[in-house]
PDB file of N, CA and C in Angstrom:
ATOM      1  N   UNK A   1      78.906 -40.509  73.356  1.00  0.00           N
ATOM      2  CA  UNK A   1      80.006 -40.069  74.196  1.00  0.00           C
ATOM      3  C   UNK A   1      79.764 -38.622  74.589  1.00  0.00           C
ATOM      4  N   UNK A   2      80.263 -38.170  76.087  1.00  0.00           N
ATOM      5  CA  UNK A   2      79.666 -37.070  76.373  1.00  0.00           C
ATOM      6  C   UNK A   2      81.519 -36.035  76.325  1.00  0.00           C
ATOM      7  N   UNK A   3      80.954 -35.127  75.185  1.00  0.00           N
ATOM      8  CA  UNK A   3      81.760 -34.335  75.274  1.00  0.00           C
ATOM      9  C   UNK A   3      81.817 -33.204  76.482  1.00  0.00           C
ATOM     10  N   UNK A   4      83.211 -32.869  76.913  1.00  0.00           N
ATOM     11  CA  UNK A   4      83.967 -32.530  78.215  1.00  0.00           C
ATOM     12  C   UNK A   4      83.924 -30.727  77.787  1.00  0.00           C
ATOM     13  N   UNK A   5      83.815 -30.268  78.437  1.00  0.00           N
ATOM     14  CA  UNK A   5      84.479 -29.106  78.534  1.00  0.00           C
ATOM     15  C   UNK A   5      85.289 -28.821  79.634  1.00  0.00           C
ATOM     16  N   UNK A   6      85.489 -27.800  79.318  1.00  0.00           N
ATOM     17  CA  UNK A   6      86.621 -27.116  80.419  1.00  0.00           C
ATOM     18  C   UNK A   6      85.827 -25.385  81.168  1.00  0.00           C
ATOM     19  N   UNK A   7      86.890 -24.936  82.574  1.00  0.00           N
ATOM     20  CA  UNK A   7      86.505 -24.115  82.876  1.00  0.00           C
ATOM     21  C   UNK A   7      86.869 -22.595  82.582  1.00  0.00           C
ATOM     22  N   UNK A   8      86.100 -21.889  82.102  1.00  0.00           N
ATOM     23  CA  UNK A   8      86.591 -20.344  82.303  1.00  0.00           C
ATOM     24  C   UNK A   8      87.627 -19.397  83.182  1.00  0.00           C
ATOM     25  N   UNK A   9      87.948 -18.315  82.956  1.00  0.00           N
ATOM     26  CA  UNK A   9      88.431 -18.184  84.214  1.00  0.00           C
ATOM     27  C   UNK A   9      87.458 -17.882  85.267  1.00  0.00           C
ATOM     28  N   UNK A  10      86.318 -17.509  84.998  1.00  0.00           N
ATOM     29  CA  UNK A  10      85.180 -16.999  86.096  1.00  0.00           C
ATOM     30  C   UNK A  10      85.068 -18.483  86.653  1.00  0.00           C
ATOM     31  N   UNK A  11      85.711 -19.528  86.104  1.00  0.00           N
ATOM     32  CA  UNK A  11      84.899 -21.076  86.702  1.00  0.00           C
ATOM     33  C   UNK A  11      83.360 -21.543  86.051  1.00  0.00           C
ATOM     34  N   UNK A  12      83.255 -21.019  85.083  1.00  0.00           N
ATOM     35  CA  UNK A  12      82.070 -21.260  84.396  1.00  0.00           C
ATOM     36  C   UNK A  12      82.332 -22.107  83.279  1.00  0.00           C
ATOM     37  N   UNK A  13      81.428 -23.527  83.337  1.00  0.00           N
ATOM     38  CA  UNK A  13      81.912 -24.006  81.799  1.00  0.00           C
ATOM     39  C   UNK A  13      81.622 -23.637  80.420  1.00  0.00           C
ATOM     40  N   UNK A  14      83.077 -23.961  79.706  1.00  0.00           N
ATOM     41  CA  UNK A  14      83.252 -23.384  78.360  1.00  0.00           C
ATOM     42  C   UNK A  14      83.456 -24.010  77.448  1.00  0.00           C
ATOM     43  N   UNK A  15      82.781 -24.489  76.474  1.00  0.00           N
ATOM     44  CA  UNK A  15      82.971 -25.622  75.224  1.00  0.00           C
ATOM     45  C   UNK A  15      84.264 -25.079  74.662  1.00  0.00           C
ATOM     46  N   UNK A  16      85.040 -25.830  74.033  1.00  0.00           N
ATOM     47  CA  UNK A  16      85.846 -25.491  72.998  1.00  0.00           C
ATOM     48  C   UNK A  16      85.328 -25.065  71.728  1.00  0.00           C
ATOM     49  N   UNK A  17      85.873 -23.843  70.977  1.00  0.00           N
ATOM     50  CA  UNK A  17      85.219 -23.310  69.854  1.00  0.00           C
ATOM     51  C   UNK A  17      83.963 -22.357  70.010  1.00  0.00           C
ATOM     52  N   UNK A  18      83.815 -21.993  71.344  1.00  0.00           N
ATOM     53  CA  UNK A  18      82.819 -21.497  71.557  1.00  0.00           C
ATOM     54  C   UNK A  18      83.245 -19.798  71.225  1.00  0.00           C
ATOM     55  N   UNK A  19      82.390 -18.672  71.267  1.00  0.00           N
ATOM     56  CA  UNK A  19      83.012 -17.308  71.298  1.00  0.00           C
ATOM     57  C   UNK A  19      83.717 -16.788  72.278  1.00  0.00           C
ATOM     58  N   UNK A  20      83.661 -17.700  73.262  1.00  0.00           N
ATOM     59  CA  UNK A  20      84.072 -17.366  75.167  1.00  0.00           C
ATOM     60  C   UNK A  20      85.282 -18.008  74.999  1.00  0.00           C
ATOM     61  N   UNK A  21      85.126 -19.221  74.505  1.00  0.00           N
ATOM     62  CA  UNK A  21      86.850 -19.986  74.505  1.00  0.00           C
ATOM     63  C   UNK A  21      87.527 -18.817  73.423  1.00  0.00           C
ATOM     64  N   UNK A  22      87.237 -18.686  72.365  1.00  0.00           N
ATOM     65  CA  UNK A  22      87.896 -17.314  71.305  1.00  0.00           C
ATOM     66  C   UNK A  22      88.341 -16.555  72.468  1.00  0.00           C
ATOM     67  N   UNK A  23      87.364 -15.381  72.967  1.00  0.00           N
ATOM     68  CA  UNK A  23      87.764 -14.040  73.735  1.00  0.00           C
ATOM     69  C   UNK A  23      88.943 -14.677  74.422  1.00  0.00           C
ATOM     70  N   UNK A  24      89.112 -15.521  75.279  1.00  0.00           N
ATOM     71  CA  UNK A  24      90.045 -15.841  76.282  1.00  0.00           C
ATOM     72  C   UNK A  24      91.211 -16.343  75.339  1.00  0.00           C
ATOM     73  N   UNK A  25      91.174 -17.320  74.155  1.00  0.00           N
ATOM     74  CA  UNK A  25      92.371 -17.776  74.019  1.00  0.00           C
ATOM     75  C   UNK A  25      93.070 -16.063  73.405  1.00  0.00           C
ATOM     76  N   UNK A  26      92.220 -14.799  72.680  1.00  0.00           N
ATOM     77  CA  UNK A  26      92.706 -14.154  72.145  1.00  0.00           C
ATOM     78  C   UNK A  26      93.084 -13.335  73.356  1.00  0.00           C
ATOM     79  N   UNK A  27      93.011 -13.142  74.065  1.00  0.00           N
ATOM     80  CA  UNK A  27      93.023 -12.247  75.308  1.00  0.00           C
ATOM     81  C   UNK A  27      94.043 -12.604  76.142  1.00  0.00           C
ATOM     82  N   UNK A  28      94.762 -13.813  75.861  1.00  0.00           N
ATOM     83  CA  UNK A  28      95.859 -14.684  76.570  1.00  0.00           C
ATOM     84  C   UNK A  28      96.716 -14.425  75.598  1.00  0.00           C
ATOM     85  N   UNK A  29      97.028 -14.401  74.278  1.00  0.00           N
ATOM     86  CA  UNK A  29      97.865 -14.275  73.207  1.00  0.00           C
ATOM     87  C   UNK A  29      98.206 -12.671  73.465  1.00  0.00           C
ATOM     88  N   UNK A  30      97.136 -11.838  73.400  1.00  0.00           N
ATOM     89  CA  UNK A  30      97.381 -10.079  73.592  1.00  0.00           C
ATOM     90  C   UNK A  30      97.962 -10.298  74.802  1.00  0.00           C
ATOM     91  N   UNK A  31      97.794 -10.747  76.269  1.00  0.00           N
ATOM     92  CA  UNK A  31      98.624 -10.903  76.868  1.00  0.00           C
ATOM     93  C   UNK A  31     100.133 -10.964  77.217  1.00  0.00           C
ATOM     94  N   UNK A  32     100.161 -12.249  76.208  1.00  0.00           N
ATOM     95  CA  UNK A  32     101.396 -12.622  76.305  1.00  0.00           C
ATOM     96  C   UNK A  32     102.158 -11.945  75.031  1.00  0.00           C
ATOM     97  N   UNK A  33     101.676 -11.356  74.172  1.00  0.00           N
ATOM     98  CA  UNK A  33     102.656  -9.956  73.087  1.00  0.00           C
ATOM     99  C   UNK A  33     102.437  -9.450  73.795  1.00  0.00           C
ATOM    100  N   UNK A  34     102.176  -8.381  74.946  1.00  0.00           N
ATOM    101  CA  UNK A  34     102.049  -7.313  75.779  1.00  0.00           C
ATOM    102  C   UNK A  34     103.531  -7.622  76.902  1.00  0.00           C
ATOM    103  N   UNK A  35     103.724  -8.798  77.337  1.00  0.00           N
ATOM    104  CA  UNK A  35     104.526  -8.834  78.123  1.00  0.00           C
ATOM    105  C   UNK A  35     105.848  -9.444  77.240  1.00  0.00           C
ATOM    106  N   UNK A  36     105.588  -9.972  76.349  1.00  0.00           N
ATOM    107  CA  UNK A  36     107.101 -10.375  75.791  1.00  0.00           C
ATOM    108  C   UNK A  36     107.905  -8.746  75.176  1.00  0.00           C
ATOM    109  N   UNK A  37     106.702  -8.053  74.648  1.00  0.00           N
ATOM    110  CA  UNK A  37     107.167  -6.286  74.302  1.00  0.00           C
ATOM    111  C   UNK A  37     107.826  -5.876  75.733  1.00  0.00           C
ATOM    112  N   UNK A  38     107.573  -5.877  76.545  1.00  0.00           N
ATOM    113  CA  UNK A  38     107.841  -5.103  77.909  1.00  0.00           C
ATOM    114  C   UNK A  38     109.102  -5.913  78.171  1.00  0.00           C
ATOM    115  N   UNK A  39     109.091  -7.187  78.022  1.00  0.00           N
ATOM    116  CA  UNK A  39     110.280  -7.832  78.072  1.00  0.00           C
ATOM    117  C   UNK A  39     111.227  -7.439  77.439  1.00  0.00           C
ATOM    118  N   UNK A  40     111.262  -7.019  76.323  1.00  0.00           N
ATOM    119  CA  UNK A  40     112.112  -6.549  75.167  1.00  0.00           C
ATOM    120  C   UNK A  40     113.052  -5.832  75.537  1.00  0.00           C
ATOM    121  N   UNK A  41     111.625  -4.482  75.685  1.00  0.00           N
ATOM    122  CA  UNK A  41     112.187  -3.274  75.849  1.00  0.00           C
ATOM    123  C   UNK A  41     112.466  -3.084  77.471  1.00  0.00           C
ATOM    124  N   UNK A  42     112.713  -3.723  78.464  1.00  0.00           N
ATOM    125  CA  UNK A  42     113.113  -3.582  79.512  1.00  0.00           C
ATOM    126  C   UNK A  42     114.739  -3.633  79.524  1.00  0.00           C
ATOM    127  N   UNK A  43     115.337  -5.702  78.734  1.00  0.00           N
ATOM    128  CA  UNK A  43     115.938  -5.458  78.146  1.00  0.00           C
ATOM    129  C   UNK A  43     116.724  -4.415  77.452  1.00  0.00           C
ATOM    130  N   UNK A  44     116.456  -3.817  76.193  1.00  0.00           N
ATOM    131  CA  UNK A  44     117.152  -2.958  75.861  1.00  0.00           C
ATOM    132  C   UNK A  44     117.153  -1.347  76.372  1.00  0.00           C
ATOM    133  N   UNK A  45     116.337  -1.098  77.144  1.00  0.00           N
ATOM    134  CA  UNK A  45     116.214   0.121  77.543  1.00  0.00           C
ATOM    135  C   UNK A  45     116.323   0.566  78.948  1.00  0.00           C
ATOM    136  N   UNK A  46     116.193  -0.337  79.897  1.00  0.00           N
ATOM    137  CA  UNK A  46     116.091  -0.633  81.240  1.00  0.00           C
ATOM    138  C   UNK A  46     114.912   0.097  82.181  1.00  0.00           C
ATOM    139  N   UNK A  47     114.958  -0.172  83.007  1.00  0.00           N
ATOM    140  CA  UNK A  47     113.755  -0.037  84.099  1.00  0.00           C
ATOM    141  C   UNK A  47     113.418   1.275  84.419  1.00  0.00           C
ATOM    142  N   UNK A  48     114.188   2.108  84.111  1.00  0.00           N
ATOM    143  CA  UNK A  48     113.419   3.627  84.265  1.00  0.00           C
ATOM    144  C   UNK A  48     112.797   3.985  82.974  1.00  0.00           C
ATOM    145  N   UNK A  49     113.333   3.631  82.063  1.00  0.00           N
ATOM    146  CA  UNK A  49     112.672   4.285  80.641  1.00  0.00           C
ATOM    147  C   UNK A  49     111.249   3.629  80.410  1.00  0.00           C
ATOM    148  N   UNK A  50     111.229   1.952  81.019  1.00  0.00           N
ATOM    149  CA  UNK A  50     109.715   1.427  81.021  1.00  0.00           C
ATOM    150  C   UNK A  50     109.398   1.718  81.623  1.00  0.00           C
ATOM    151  N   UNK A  51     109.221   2.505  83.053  1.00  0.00           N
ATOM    152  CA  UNK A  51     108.678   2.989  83.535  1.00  0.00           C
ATOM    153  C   UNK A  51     108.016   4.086  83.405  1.00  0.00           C
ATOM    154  N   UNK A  52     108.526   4.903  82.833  1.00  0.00           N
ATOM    155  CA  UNK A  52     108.478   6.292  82.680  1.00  0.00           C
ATOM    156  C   UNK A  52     107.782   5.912  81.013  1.00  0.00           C
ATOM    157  N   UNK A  53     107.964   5.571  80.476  1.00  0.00           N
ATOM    158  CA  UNK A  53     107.381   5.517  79.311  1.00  0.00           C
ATOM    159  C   UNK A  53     105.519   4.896  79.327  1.00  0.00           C
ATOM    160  N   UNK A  54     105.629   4.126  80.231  1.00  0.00           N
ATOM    161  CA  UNK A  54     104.535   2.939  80.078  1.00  0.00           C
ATOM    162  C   UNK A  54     103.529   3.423  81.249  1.00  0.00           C
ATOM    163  N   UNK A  55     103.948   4.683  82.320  1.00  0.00           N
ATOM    164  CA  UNK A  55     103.128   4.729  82.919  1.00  0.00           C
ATOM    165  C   UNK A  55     102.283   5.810  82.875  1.00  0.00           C
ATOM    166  N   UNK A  56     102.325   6.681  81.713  1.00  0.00           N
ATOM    167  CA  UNK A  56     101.035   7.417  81.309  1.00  0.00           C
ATOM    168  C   UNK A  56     101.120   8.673  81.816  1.00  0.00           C
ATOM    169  N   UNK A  57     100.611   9.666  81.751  1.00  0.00           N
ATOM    170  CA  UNK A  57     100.370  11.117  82.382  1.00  0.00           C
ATOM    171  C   UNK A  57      99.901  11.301  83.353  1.00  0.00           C
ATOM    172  N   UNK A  58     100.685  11.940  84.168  1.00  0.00           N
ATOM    173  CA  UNK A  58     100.359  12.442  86.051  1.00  0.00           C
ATOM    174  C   UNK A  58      99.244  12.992  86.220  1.00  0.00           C
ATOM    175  N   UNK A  59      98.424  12.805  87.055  1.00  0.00           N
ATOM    176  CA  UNK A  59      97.041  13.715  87.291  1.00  0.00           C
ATOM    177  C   UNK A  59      97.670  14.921  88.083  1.00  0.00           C
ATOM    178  N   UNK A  60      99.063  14.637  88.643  1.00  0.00           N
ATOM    179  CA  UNK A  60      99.246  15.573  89.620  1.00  0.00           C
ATOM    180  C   UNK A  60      99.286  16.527  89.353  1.00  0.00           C
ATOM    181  N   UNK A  61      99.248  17.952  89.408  1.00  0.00           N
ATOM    182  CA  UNK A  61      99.818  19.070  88.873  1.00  0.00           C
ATOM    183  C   UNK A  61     101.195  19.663  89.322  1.00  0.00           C
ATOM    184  N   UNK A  62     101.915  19.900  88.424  1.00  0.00           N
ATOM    185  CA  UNK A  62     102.901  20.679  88.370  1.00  0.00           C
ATOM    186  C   UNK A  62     103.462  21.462  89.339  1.00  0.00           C
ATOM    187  N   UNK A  63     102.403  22.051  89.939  1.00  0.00           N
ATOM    188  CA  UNK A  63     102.599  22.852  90.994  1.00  0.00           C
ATOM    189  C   UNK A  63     101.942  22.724  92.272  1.00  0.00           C
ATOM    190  N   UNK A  64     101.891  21.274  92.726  1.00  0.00           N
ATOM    191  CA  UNK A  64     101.114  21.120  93.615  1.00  0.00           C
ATOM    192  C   UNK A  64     101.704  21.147  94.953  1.00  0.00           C
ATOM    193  N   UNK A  65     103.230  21.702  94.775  1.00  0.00           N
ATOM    194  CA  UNK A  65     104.262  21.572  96.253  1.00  0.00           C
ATOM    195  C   UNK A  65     103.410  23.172  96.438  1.00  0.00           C
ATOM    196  N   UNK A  66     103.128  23.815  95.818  1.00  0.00           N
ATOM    197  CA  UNK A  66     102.887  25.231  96.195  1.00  0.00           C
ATOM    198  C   UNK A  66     101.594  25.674  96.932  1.00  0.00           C
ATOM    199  N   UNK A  67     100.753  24.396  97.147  1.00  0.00           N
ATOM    200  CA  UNK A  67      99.445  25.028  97.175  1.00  0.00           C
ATOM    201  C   UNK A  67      99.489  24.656  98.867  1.00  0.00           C
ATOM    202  N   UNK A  68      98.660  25.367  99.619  1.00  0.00           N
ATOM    203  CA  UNK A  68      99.160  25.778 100.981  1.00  0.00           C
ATOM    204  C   UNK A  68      98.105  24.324 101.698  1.00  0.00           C
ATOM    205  N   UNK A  69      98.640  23.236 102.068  1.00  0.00           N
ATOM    206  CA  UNK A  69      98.262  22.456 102.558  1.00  0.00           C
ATOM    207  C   UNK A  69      99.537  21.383 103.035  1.00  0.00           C
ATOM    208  N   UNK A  70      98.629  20.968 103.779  1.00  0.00           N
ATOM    209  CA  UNK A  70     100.073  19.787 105.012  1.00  0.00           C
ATOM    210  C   UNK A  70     100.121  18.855 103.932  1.00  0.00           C
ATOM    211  N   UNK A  71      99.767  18.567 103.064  1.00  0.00           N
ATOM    212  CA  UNK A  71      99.818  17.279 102.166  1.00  0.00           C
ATOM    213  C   UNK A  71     100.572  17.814 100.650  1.00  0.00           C
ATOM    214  N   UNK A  72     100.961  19.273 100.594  1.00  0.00           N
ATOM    215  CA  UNK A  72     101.676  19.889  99.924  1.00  0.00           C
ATOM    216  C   UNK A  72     102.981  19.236  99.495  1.00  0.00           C
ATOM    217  N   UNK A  73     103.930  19.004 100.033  1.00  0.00           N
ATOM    218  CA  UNK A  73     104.994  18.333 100.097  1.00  0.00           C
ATOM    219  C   UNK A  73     105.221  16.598  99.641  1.00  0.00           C
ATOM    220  N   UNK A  74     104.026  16.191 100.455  1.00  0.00           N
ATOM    221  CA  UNK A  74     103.950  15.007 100.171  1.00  0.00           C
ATOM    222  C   UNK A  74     103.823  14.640  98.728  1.00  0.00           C
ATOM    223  N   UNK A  75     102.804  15.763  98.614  1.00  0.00           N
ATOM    224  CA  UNK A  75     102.350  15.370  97.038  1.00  0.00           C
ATOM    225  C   UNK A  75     103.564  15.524  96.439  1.00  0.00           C
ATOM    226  N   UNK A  76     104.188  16.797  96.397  1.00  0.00           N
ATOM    227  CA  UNK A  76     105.054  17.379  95.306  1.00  0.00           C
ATOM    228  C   UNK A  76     106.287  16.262  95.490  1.00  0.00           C
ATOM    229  N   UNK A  77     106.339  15.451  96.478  1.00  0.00           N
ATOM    230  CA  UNK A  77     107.320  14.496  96.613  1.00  0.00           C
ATOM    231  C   UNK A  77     106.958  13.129  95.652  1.00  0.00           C
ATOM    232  N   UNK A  78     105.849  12.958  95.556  1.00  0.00           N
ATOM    233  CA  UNK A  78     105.029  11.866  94.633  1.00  0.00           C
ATOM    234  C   UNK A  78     105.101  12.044  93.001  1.00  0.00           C
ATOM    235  N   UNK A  79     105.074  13.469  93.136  1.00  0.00           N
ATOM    236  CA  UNK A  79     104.969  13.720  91.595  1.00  0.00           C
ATOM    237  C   UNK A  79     106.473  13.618  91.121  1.00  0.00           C
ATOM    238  N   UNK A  80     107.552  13.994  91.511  1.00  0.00           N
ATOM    239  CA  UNK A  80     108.558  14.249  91.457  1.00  0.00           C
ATOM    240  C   UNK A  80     109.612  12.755  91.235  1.00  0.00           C
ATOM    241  N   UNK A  81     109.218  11.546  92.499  1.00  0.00           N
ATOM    242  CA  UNK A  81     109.497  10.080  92.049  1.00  0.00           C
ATOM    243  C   UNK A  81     108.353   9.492  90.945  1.00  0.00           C
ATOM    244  N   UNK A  82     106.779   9.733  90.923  1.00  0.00           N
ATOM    245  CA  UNK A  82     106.474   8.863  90.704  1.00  0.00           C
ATOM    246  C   UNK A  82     105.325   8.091  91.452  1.00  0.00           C
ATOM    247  N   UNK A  83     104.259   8.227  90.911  1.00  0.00           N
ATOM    248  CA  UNK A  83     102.973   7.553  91.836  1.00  0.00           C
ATOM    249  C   UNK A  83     101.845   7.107  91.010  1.00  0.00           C
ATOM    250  N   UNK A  84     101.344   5.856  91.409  1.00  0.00           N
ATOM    251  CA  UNK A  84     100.296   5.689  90.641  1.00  0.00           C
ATOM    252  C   UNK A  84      98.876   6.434  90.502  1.00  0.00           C
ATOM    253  N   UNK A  85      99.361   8.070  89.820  1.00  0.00           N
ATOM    254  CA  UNK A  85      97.702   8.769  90.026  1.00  0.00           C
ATOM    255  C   UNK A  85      97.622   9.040  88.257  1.00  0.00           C
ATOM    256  N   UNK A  86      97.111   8.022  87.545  1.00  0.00           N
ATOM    257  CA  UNK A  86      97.153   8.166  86.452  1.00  0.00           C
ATOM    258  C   UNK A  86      95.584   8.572  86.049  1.00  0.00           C
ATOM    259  N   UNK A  87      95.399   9.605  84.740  1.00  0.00           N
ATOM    260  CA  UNK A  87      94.024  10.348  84.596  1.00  0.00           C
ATOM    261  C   UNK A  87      93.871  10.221  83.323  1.00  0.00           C
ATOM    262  N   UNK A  88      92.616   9.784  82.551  1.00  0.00           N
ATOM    263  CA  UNK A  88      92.576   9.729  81.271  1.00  0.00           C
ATOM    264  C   UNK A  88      92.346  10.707  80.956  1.00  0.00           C
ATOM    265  N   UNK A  89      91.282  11.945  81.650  1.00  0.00           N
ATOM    266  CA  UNK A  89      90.714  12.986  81.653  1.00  0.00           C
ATOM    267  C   UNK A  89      91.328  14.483  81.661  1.00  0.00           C
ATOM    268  N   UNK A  90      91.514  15.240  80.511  1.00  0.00           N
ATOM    269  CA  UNK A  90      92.071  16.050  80.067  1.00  0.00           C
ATOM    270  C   UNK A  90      91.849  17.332  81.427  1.00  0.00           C
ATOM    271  N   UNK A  91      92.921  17.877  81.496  1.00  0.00           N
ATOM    272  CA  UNK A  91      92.627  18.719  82.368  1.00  0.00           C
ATOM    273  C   UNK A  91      91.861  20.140  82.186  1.00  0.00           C
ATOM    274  N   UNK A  92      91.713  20.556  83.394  1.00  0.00           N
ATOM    275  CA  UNK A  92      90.772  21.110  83.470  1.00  0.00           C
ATOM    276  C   UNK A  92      90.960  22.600  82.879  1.00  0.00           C
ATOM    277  N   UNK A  93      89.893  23.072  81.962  1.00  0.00           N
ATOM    278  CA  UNK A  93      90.473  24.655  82.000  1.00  0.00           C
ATOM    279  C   UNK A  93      90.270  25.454  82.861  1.00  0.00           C
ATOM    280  N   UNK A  94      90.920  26.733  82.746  1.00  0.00           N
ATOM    281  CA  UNK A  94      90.773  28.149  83.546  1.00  0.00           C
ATOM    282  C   UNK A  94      89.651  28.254  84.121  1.00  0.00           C
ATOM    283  N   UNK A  95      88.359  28.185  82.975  1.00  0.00           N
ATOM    284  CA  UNK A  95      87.466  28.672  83.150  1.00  0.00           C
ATOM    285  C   UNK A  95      86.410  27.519  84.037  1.00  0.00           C
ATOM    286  N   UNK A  96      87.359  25.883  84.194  1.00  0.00           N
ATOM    287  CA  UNK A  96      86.434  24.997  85.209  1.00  0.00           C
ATOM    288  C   UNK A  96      86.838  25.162  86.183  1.00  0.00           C
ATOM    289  N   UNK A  97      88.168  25.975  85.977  1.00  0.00           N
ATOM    290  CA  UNK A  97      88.461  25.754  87.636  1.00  0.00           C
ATOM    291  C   UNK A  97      88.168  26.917  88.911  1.00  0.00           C
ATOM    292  N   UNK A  98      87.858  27.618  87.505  1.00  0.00           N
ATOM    293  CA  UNK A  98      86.980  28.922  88.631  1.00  0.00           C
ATOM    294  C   UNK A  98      85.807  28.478  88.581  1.00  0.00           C
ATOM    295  N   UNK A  99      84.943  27.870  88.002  1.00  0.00           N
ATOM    296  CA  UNK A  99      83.809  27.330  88.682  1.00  0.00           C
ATOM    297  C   UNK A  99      83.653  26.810  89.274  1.00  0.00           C
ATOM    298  N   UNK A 100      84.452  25.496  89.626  1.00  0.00           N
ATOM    299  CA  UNK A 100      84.819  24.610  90.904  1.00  0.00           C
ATOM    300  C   UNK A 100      85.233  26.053  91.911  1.00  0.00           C
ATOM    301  N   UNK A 101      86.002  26.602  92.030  1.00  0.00           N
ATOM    302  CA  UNK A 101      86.204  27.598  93.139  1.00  0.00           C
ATOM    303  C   UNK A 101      85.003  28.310  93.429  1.00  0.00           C
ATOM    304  N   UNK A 102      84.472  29.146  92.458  1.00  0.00           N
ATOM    305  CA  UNK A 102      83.271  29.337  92.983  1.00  0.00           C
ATOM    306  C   UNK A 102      82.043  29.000  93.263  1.00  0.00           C
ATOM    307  N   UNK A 103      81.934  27.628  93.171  1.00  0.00           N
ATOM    308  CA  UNK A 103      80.519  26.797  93.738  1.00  0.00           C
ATOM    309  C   UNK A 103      81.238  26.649  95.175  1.00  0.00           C
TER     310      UNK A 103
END
């Protein structure tokens, strides 16, 4: 008898019990605790606090309504609601950002 598999999500076939069927069934479970949490706490906390909580640190700077450009405003209007410019990358010091200025 010819055993069946099934498809991946790439559409590639995947035995059952395989390490690929693992990653995905575990990756569907983290999934779905990831969204039943968000569920929770949407629930009890409501839609600005998950928001604001869950969406990480602004790349924008602080003071970016000040810096003399037509896109000045815009920005400082983005930072102020809210925009997706999220940065893993620690900002920059004093001393990179006068090197960026002076190159």
């Amino acid at each position: 008898a010819k055993q069946r598999c099934r498809r991946g999500s790439s559409g590639v076939p995947v035995q059952a019990g395989t390490a690929r069927d693992n990653t995905e069934t575990e990756a569907a479970s983290l999934l779905r605790q990831l969204a039943e949490e968000n569920a929770r706490y949407l629930r009890e906390e409501g839609w600005r606090r998950l928001a604001t909580t869950r969406r990480g640190r602004s790349a924008l700077n602080p003071k970016v309504g000040e810096v003399d450009h037509e896109a000045a405003g815009y920005l400082e209007f983005l930072d102020r609601i809210g925009a997706p410019a999220l940065s893993s990358t620690p900002p920059l010091t004093p001393e990179e950002l006068q090197a960026a200025v002076d190159r």
